[in-house]
N, C-alpha and C. Protein backbone atom coordinates (compact mmCIF):
# COMPACT_ATOMS: atom_id res chain seq x y z
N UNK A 1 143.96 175.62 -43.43
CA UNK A 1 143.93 174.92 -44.69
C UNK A 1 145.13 175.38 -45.50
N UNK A 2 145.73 174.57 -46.28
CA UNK A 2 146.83 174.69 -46.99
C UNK A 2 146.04 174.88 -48.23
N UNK A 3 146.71 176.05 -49.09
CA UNK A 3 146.14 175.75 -50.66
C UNK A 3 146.81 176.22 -51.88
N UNK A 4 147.52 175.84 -52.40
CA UNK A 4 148.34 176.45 -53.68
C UNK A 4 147.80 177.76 -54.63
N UNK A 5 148.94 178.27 -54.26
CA UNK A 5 148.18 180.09 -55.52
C UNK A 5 149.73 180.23 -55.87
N UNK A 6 148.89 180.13 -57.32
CA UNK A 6 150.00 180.61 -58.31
C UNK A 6 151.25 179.75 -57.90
N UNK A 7 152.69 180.75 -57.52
CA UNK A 7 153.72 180.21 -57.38
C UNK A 7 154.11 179.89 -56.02
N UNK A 8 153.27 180.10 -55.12
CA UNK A 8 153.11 180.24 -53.66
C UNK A 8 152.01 179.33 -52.76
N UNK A 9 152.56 178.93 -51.32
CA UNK A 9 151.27 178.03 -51.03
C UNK A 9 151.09 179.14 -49.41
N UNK A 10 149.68 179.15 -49.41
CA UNK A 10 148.47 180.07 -48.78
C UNK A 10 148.23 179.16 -47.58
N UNK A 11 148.26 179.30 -45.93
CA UNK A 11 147.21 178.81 -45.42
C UNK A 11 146.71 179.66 -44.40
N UNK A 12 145.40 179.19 -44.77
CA UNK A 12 144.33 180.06 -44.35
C UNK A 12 143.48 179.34 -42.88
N UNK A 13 143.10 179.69 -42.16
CA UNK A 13 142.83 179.65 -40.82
C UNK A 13 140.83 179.26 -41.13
N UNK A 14 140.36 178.05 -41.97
CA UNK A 14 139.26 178.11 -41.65
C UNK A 14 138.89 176.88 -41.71
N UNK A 15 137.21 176.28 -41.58
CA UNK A 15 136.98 174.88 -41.46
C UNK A 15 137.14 174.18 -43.19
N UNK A 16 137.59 173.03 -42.75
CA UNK A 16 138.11 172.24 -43.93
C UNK A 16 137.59 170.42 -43.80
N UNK A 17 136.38 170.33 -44.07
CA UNK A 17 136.10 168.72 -43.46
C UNK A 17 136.65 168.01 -44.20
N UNK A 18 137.04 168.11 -45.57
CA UNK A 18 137.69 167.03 -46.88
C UNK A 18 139.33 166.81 -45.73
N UNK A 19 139.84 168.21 -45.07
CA UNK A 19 141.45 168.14 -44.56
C UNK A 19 141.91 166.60 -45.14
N UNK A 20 143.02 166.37 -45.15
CA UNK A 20 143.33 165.19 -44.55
C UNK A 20 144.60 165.16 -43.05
N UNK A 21 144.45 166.39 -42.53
CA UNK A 21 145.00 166.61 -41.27
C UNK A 21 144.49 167.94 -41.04
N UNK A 22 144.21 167.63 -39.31
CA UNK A 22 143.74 169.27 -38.87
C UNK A 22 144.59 168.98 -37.93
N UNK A 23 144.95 170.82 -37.59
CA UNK A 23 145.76 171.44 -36.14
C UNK A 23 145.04 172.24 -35.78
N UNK A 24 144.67 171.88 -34.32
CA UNK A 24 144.13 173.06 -34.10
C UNK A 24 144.85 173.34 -32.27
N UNK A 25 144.47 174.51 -31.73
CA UNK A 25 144.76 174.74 -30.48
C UNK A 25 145.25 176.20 -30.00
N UNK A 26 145.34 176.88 -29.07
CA UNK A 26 144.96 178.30 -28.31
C UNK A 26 146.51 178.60 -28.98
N UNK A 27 146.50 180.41 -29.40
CA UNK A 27 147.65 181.39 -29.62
C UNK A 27 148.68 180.83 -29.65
N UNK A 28 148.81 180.27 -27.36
CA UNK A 28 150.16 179.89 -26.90
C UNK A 28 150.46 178.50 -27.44
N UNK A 29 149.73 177.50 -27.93
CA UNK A 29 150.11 176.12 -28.21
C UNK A 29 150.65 176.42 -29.36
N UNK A 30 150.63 177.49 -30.23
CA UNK A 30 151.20 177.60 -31.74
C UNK A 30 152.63 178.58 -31.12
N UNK A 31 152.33 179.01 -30.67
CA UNK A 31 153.94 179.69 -30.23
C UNK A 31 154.86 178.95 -29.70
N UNK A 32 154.25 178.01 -28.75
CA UNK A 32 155.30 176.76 -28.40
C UNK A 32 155.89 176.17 -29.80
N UNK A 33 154.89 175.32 -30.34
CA UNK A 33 154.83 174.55 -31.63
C UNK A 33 155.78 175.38 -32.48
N UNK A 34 156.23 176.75 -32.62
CA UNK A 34 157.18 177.45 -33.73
C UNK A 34 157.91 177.52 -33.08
N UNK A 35 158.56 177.98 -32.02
CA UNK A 35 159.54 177.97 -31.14
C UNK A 35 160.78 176.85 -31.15
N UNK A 36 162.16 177.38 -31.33
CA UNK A 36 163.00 176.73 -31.59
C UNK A 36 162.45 175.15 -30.91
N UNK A 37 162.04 175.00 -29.77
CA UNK A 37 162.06 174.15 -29.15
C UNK A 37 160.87 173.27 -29.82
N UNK A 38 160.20 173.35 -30.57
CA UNK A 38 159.05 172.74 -31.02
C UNK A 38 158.07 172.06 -30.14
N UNK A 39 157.39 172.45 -28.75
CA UNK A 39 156.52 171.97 -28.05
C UNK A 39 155.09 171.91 -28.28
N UNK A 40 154.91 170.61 -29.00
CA UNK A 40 153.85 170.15 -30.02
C UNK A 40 152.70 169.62 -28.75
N UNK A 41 153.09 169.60 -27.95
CA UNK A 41 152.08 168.85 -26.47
C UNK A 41 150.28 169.83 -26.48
N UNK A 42 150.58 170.78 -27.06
CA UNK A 42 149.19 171.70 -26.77
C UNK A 42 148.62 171.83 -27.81
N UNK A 43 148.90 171.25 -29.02
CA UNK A 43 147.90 171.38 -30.48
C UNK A 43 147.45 170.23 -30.50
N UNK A 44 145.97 170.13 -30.94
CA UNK A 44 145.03 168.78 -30.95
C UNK A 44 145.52 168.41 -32.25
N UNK A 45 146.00 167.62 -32.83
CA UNK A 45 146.43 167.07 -33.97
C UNK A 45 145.59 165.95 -34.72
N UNK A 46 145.20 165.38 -35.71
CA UNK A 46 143.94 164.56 -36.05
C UNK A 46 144.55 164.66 -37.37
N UNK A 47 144.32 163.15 -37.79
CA UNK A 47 144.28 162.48 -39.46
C UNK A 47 145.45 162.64 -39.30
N UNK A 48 146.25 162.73 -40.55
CA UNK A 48 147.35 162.19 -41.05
C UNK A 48 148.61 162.83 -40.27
N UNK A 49 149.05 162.53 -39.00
CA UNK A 49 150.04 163.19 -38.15
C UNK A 49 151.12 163.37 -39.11
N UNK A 50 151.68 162.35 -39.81
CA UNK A 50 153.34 162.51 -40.61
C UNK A 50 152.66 163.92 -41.64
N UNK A 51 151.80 164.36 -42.05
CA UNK A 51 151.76 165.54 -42.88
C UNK A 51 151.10 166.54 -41.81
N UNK A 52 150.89 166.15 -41.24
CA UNK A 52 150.65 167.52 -39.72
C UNK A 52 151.90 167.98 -39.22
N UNK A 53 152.58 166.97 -38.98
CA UNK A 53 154.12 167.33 -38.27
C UNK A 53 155.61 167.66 -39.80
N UNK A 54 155.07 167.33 -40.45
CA UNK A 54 156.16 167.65 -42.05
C UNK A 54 155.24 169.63 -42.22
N UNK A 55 153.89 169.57 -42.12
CA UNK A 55 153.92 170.96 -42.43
C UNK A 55 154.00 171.89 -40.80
N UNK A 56 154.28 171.15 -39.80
CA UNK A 56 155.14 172.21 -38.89
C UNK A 56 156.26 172.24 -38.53
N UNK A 57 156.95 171.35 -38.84
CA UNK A 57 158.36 171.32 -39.32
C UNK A 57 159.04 172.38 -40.27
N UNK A 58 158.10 172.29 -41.22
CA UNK A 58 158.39 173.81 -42.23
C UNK A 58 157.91 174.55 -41.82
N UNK A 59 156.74 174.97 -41.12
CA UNK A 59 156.51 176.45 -40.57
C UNK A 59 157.37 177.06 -39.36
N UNK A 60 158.25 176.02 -38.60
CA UNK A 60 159.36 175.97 -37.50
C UNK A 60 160.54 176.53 -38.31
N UNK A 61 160.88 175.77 -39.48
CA UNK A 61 162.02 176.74 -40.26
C UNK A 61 162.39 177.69 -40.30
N UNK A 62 161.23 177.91 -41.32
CA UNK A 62 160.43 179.57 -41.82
C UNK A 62 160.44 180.36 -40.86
N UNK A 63 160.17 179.94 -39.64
CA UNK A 63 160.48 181.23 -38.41
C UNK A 63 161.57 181.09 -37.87
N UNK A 64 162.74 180.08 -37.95
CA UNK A 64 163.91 179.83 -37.67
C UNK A 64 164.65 180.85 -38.24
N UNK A 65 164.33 181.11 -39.57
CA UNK A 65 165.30 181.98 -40.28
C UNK A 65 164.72 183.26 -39.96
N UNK A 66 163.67 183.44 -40.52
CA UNK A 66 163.28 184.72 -40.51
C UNK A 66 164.05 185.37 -38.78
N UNK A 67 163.82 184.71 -37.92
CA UNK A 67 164.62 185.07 -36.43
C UNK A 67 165.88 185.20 -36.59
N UNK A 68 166.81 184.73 -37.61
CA UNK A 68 167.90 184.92 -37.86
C UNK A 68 168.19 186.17 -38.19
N UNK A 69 167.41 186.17 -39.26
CA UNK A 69 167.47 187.72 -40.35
C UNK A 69 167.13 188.87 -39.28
N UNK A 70 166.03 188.59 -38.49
CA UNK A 70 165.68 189.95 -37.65
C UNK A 70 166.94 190.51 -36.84
């Protein structure tokens, strides 16, 4: 679940039936999915794909750089 705090947005790993997109799928399907290569084939994806794939697009970034910096 995605959820705004304060000046920062939070997501938290639990059930959400209102969602209007869920991801879900095993360790390795999210390591593909961040991975430069973005291999989205192993996360069950449901409801609104264009805001499923816009918020792993930004979580692909976010570890883009941070891999930079390391």
């Amino acid at each position: 679940m995605l959820r705004e705090a304060e000046d920062t947005l939070a997501i938290e790993e639990r059930s959400a039936p209102e969602a209007n997109a869920k991801i879900s799928g095993p360790e390795r399907a999210w390591v593909d999915a961040l991975a430069p290569e973005a291999a989205r084939d192993g996360l069950e994806i449901s409801g609104d794909r264009r805001l499923a794939d816009a918020l792993l697009d930004g979580l692909s970034a976010v570890a883009a750089r941070e891999a930079q910096v390391a």
